[in-house]
Protein backbone atom coordinates (compact mmCIF):
# COMPACT_ATOMS: atom_id res chain seq x y z
CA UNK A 1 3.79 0.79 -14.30
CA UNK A 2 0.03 -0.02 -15.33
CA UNK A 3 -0.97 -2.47 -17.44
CA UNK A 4 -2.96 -0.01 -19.23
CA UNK A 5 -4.17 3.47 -19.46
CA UNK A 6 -7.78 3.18 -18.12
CA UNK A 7 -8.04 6.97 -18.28
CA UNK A 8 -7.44 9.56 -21.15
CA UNK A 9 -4.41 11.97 -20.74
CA UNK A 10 -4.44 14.08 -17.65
CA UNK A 11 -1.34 16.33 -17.66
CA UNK A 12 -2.00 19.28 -15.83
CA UNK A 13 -4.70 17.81 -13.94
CA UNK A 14 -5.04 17.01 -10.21
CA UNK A 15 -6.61 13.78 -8.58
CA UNK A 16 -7.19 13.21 -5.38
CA UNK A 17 -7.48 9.49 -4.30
CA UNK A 18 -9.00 8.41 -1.18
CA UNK A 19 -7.77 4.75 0.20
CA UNK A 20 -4.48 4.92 -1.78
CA UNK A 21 -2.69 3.11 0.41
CA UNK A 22 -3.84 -0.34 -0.74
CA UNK A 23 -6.00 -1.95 -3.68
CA UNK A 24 -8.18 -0.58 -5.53
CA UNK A 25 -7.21 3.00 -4.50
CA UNK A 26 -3.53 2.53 -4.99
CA UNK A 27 -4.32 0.89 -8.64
CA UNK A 28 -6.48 4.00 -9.85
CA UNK A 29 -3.47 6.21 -8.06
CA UNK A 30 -1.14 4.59 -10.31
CA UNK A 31 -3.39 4.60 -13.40
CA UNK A 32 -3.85 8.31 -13.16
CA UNK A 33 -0.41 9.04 -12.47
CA UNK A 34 0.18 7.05 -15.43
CA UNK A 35 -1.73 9.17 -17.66
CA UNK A 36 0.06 12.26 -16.09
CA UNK A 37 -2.54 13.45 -13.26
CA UNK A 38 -0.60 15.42 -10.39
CA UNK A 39 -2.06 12.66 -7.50
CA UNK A 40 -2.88 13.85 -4.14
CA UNK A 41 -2.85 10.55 -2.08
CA UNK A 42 -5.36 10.14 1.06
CA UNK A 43 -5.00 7.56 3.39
CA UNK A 44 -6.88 7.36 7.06
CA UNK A 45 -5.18 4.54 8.81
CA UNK A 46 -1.58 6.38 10.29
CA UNK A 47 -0.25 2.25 10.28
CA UNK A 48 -0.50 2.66 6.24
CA UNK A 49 2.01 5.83 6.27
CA UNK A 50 4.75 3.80 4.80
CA UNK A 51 2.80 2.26 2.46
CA UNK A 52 1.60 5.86 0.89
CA UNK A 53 5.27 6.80 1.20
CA UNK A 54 6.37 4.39 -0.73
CA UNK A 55 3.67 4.91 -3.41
CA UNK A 56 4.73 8.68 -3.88
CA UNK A 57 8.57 7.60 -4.24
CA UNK A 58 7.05 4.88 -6.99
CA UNK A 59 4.87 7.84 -8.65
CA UNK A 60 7.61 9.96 -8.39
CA UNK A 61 10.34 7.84 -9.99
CA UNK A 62 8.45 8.08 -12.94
CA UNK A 63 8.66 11.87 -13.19
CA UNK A 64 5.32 12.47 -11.69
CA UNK A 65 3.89 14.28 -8.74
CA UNK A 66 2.87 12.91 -5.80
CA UNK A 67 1.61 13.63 -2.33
């Protein structure tokens, strides 16, 4: 999980993060799943599919929302 909570709690809150399939993107996805934002993850390269797939099982293993 993230190192730390850069953002304030978020449950029952929705973020949508554009680029989530690789740096900076996927950190702030994971940082505001962390704090318990329901993430909406954007990616616009089809190659990176697996790598958003793989970032909603990670979010969701945590007991979070992803998608």
């Amino acid at each position: 999980m993230a190192i730390g909570n850069a953002f304030a709690n978020l449950e029952g809150r929705r973020a949508v993060v554009t680029g989530a399939s690789s740096g900076i993107g996927r950190a702030i996805a994971r940082e505001l799943a962390t704090a318990g934002a329901q993430v909406v993850l954007h990616y616009a390269n089809a190659a990176r599919r697996s790598q958003i797939e793989q970032l909603a099982s990670e979010i969701r293993s945590w007991g979070r929302s992803a998608a």
